[in-house]
C-alpha atoms as a PDB file:
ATOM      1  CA  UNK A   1     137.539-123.320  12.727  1.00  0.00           C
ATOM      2  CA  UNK A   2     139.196-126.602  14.476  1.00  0.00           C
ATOM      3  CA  UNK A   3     137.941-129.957  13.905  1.00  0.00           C
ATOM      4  CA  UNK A   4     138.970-132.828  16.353  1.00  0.00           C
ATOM      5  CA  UNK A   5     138.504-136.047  16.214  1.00  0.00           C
ATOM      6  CA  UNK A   6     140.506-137.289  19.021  1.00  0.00           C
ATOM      7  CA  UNK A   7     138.499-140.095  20.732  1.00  0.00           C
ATOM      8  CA  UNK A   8     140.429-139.489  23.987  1.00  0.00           C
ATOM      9  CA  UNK A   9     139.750-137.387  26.653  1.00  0.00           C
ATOM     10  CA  UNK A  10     143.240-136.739  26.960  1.00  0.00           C
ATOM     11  CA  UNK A  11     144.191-136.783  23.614  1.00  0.00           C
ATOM     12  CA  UNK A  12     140.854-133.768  23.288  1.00  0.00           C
ATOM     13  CA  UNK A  13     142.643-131.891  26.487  1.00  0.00           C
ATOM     14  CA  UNK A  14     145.850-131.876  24.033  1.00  0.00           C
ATOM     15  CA  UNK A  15     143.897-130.228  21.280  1.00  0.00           C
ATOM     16  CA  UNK A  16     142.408-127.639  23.292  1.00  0.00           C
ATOM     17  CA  UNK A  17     145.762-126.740  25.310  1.00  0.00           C
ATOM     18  CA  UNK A  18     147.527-125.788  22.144  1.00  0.00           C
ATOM     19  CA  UNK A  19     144.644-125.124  19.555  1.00  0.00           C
ATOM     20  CA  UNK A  20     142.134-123.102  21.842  1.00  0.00           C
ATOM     21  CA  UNK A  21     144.978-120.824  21.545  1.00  0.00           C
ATOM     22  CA  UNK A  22     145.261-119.646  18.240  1.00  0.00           C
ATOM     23  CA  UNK A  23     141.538-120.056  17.449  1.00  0.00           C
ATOM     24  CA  UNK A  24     140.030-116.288  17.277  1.00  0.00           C
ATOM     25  CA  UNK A  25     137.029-115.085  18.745  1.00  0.00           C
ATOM     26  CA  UNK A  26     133.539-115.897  16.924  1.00  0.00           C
ATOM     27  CA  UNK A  27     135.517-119.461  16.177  1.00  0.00           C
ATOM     28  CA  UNK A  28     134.656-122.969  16.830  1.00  0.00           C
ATOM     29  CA  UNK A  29     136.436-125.744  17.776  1.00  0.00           C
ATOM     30  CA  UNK A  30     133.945-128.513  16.699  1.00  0.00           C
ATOM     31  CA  UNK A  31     134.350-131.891  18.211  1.00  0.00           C
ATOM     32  CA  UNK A  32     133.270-135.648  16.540  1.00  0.00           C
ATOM     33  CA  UNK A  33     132.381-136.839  20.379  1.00  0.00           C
ATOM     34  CA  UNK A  34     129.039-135.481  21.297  1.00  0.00           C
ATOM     35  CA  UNK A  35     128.406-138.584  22.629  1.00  0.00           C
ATOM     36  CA  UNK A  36     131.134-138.846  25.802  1.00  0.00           C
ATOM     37  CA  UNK A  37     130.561-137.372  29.015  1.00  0.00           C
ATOM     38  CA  UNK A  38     133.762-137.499  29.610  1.00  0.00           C
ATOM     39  CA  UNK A  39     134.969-135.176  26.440  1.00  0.00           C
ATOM     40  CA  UNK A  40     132.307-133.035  26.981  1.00  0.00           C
ATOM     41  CA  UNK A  41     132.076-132.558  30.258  1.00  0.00           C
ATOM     42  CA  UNK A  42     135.801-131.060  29.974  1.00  0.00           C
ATOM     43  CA  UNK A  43     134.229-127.684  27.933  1.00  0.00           C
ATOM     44  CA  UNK A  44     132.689-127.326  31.527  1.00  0.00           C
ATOM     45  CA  UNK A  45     135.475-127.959  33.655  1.00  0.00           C
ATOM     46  CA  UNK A  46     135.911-124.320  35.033  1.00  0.00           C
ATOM     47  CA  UNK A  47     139.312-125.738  37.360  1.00  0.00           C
ATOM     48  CA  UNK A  48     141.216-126.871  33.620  1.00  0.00           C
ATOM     49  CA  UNK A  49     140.433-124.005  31.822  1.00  0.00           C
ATOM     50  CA  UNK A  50     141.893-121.713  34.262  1.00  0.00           C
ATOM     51  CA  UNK A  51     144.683-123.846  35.167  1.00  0.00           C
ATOM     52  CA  UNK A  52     145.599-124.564  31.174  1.00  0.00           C
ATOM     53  CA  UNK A  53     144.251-121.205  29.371  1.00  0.00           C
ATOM     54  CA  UNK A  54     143.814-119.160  31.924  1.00  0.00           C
ATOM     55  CA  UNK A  55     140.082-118.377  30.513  1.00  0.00           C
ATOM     56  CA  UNK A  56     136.445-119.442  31.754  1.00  0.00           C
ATOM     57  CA  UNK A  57     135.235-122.737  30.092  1.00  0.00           C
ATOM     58  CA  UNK A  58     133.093-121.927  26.921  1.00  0.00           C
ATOM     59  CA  UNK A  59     130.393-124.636  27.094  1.00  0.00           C
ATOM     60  CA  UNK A  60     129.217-127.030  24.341  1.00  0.00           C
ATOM     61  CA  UNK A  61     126.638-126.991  21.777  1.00  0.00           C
ATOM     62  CA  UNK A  62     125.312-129.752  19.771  1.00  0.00           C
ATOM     63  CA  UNK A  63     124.889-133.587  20.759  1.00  0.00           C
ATOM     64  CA  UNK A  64     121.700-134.287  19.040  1.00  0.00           C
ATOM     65  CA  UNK A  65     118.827-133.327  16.900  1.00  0.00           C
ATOM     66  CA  UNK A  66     120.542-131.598  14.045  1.00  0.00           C
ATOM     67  CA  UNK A  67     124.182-133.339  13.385  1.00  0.00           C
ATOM     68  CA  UNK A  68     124.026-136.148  16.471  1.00  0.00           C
ATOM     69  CA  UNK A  69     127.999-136.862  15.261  1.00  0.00           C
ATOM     70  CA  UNK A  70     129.220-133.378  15.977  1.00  0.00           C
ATOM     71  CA  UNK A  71     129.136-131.073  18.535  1.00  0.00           C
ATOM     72  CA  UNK A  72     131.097-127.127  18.903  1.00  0.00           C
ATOM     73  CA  UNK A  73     132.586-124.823  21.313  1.00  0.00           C
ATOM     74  CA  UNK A  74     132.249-121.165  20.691  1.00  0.00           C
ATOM     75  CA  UNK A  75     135.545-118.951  21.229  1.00  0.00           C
ATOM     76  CA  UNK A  76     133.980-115.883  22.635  1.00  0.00           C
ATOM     77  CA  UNK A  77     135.983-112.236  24.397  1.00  0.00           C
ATOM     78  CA  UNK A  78     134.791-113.191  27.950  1.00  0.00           C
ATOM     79  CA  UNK A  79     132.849-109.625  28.006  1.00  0.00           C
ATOM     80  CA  UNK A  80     131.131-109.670  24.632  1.00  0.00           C
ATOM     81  CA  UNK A  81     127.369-109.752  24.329  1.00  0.00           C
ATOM     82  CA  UNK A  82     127.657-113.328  22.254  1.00  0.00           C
ATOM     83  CA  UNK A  83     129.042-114.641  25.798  1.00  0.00           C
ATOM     84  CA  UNK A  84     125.995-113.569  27.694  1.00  0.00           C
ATOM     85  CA  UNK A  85     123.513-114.428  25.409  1.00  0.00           C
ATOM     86  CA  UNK A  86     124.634-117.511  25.314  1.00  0.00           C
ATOM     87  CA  UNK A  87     125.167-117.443  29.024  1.00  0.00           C
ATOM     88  CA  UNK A  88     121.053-116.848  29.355  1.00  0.00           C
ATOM     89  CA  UNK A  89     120.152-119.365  26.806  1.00  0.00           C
ATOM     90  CA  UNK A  90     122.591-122.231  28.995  1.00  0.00           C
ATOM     91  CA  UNK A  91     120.171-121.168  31.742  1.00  0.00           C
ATOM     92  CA  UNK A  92     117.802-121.488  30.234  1.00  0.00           C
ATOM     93  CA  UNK A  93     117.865-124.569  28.624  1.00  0.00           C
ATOM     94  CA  UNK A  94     118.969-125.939  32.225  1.00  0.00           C
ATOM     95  CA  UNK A  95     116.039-124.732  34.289  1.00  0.00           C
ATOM     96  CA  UNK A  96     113.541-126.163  31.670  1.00  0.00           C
ATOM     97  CA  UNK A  97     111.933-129.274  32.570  1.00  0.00           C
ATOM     98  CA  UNK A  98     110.394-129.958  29.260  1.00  0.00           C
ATOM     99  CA  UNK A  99     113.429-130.162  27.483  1.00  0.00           C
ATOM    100  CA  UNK A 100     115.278-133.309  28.517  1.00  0.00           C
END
């Protein structure tokens, strides 16, 4: 488990670069800015996580109901069946109109 608390987009980038790393699979890096686009947009960005760790972006979880401080990435082997389900439940959750 990794907790940041960064503030900074860049200072976040910094984190992931040289944490992401060592964090093992079934991990999460949990982040204390749920709130900025910015910061969490960046779990998204598919161009920086190639260019940096050479990996597809994992996503973010979080942002609101439960802990509206804290939000998590999920560390996940790019072909295990944790990464697709929560593949289909991103899809979900995108397509529905109801939730917003």
């Amino acid at each position: 488990m990794i907790f940041e608390d960064a503030d900074l987009a860049s200072s976040v980038e910094d984190c992931l670069r040289y944490l992401w790393p060592k964090l093992r699979e079934g991990c999460k890096f949990f982040s204390h800015e749920p709130w900025s686009k910015e910061i969490v947009s960046l779990f998204f960005n598919k161009k920086w996580w190639k260019e940096e760790l050479m990996t597809e972006p994992p996503g973010f979880w979080g942002s609101g109901r439960i802990f509206p401080g804290i939000g998590f990435a999920m560390k996940f082997d790019e072909k295990s069946d944790e990464k697709k389900i929560l593949t289909c439940a991103k899809q979900f959750f995108k397509n529905d109109t109801h939730n917003t």
